[in-house]
N, C-alpha and C. Protein backbone atom coordinates (compact mmCIF):
# COMPACT_ATOMS: atom_id res chain seq x y z
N UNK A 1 -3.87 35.85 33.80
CA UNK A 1 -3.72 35.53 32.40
C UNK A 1 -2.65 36.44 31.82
N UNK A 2 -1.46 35.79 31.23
CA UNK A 2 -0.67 36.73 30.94
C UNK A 2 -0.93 37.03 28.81
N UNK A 3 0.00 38.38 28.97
CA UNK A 3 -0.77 39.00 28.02
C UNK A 3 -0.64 38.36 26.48
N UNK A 4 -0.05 37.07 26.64
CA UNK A 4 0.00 36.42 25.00
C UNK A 4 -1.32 35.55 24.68
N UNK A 5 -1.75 35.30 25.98
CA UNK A 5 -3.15 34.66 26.00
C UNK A 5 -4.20 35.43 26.15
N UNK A 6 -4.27 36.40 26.31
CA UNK A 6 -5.64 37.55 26.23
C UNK A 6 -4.88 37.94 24.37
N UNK A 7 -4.34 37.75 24.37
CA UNK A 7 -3.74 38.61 22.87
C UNK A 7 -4.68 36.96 21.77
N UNK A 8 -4.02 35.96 22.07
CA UNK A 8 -4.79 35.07 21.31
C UNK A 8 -6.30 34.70 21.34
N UNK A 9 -6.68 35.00 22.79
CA UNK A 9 -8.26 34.72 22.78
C UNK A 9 -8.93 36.00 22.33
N UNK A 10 -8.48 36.87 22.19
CA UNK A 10 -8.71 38.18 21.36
C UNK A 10 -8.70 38.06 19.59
N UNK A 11 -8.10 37.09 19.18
CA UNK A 11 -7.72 37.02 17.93
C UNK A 11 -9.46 36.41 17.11
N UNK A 12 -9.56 37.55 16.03
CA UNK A 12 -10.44 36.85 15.08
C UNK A 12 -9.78 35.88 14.29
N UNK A 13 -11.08 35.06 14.73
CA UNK A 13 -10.57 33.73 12.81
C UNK A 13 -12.15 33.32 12.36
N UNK A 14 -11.89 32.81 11.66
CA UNK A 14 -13.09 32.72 10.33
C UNK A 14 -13.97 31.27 11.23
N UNK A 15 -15.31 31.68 11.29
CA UNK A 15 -16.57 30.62 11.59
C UNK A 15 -16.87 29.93 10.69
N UNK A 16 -17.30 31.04 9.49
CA UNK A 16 -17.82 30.07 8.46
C UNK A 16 -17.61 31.09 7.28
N UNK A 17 -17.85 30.51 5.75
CA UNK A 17 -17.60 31.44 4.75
C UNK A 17 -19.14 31.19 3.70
N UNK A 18 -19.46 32.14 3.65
CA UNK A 18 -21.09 31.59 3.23
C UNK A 18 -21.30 32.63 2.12
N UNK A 19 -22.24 31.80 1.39
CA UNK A 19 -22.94 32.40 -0.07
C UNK A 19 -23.22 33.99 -0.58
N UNK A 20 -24.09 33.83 0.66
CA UNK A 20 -25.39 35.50 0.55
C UNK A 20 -24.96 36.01 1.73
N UNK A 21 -25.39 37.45 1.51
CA UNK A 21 -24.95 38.48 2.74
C UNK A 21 -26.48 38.19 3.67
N UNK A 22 -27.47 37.65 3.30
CA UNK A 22 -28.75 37.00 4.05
C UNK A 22 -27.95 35.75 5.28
N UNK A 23 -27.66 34.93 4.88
CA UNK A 23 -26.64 33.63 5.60
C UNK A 23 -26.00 33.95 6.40
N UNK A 24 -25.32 35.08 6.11
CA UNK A 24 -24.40 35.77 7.26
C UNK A 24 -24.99 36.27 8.31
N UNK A 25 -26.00 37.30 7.71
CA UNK A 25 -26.76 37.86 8.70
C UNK A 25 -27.56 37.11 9.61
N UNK A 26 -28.09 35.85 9.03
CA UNK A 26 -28.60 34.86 9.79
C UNK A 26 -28.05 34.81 11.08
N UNK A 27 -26.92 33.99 10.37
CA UNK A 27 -25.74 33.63 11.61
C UNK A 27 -25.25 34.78 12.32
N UNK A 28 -25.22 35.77 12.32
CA UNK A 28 -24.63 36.77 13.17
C UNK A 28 -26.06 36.78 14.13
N UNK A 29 -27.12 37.01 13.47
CA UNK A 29 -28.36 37.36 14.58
C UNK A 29 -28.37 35.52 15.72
N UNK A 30 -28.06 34.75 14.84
CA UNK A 30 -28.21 33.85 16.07
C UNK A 30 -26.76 33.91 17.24
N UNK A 31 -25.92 34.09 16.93
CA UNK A 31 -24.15 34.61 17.38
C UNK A 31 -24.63 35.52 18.44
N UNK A 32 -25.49 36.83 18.40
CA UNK A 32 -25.71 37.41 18.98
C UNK A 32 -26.73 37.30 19.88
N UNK A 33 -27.45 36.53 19.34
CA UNK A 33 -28.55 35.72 20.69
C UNK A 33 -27.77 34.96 21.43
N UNK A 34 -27.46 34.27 21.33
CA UNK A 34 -25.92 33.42 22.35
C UNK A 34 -25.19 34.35 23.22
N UNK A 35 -24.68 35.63 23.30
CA UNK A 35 -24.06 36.65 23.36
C UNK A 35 -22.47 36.76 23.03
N UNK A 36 -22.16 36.46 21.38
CA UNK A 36 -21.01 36.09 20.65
C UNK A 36 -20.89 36.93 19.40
N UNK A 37 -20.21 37.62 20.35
CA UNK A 37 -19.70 38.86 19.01
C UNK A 37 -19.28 38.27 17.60
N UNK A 38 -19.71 38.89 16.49
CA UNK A 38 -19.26 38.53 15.47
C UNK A 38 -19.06 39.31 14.19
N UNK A 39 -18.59 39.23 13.22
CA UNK A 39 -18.58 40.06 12.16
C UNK A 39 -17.99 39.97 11.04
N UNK A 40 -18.56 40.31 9.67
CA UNK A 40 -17.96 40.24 8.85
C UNK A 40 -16.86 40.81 7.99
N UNK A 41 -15.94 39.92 7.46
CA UNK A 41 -14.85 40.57 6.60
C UNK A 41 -15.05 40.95 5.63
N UNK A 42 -14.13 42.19 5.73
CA UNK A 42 -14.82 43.36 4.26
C UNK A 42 -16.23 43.34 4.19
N UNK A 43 -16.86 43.83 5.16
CA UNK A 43 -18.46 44.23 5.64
C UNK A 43 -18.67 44.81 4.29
N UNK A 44 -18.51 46.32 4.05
CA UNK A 44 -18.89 46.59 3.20
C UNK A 44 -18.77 46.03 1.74
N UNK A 45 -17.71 45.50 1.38
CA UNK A 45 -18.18 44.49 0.67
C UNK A 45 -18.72 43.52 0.35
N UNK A 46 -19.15 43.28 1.43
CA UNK A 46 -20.30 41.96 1.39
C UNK A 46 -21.46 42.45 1.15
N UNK A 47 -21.82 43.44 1.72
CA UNK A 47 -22.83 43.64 1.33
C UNK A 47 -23.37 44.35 -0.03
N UNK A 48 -21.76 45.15 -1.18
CA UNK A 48 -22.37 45.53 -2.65
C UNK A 48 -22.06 44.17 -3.02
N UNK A 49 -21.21 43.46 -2.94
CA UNK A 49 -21.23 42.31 -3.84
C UNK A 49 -21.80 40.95 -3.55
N UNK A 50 -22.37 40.87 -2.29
CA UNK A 50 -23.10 39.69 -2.39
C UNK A 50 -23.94 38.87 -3.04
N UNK A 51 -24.34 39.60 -4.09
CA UNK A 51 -25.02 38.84 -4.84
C UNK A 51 -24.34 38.34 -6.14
N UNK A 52 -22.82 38.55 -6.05
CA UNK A 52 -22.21 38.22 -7.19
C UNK A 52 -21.64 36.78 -7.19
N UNK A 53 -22.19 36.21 -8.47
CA UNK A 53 -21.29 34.84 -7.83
C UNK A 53 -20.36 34.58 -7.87
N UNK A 54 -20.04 33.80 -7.18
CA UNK A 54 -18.59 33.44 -6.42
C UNK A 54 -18.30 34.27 -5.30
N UNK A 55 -18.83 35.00 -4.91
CA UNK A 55 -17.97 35.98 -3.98
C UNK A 55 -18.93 35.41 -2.69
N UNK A 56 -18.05 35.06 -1.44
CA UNK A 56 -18.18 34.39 -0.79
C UNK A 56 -17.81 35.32 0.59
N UNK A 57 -18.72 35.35 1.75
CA UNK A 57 -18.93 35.84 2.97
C UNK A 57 -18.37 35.38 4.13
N UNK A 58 -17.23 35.75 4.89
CA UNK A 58 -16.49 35.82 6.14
C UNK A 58 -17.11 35.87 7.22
N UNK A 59 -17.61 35.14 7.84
CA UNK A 59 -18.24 35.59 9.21
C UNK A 59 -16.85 35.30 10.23
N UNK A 60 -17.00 36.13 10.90
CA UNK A 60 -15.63 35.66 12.25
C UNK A 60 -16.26 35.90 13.73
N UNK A 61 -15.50 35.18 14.24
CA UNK A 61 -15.43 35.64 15.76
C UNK A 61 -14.55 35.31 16.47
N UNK A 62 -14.11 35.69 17.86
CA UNK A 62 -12.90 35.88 18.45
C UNK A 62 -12.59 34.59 18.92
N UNK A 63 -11.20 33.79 18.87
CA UNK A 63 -10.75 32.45 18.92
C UNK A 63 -11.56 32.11 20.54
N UNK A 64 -11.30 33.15 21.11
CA UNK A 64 -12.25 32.66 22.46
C UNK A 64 -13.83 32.35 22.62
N UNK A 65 -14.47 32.67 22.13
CA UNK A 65 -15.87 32.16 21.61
C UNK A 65 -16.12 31.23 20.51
N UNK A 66 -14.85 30.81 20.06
CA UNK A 66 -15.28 30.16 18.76
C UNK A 66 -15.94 28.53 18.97
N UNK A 67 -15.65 27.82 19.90
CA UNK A 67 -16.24 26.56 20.46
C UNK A 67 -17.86 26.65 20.15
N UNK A 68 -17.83 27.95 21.42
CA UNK A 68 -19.25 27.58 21.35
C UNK A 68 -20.47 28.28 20.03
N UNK A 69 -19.39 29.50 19.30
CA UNK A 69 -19.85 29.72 17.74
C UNK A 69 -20.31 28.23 17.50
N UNK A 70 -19.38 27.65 16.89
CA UNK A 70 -19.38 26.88 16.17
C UNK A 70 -20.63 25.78 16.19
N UNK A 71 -20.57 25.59 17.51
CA UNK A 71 -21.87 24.77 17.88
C UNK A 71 -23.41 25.52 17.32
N UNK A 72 -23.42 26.57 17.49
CA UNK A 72 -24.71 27.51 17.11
C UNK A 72 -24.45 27.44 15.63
N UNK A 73 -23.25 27.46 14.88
CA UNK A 73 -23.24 27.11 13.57
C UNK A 73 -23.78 25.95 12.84
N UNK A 74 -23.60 24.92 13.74
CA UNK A 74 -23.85 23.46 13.24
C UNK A 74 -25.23 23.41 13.80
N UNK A 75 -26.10 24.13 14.67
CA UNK A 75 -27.42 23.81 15.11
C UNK A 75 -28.06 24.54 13.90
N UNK A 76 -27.89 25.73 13.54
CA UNK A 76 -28.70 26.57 12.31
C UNK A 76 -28.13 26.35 11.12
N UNK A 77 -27.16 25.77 10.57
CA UNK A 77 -26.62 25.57 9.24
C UNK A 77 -26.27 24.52 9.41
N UNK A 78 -26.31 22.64 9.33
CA UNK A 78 -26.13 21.88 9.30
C UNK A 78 -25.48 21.28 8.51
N UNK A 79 -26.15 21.67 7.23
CA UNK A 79 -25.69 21.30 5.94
C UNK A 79 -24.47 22.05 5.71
N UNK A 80 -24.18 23.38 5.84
CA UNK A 80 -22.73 24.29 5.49
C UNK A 80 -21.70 23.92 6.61
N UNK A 81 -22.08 23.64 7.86
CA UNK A 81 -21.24 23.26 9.19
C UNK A 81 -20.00 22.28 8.89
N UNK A 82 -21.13 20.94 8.40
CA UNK A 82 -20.29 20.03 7.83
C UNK A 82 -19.26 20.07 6.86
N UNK A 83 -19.35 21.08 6.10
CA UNK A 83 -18.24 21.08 5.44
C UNK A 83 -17.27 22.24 5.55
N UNK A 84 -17.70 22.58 6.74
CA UNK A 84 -16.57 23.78 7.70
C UNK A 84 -15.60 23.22 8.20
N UNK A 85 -13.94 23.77 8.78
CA UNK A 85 -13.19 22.80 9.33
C UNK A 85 -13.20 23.48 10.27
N UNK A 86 -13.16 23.00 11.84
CA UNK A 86 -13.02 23.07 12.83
C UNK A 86 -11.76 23.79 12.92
N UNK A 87 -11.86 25.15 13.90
CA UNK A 87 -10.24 25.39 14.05
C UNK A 87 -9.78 25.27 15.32
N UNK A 88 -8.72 25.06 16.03
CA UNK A 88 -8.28 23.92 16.63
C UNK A 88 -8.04 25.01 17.85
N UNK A 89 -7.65 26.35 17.45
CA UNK A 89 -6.38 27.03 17.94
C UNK A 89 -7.49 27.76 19.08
């Protein structure tokens, strides 16, 4: 594997962008039962301002796990999945 493709399957991008810092955590504990690293953007801010509205939660994980994220996304969040866009890359 040459090194522009370990460089891209290395790359975070966004799973899902969710409400409450609870939702996130959801999804990270199921991410991590799968064994699919994950994490949120501006952590610490998610967690003083999560309860503010509008302010909205980053979950990511690395473009190389993101397939099968995504699937564990759409099995535990159904309703938010659907209106997630698939990323391609």
């Amino acid at each position: 594997m040459n090194t522009l493709k370990i460089r891209n399957a290395m790359r975070a991008i966004t799973l899902a962008t969710l409400e409450t810092d609870f939702q996130a955590e959801v999804l990270q504990g199921a991410l991590s039962n799968k064994g699919i690293e994950s994490f949120k953007r501006d952590d610490i801010f998610a967690s003083i301002f999560s309860n503010t509205p509008g302010f909205q939660i980053e979950v990511l994980v690395y473009a190389k796990d993101y397939q099968q994220a995504f699937e564990v996304f759409k099995q535990d969040f159904p309703d938010l999945a659907e209106h997630e866009k698939i990323d391609t890359h």
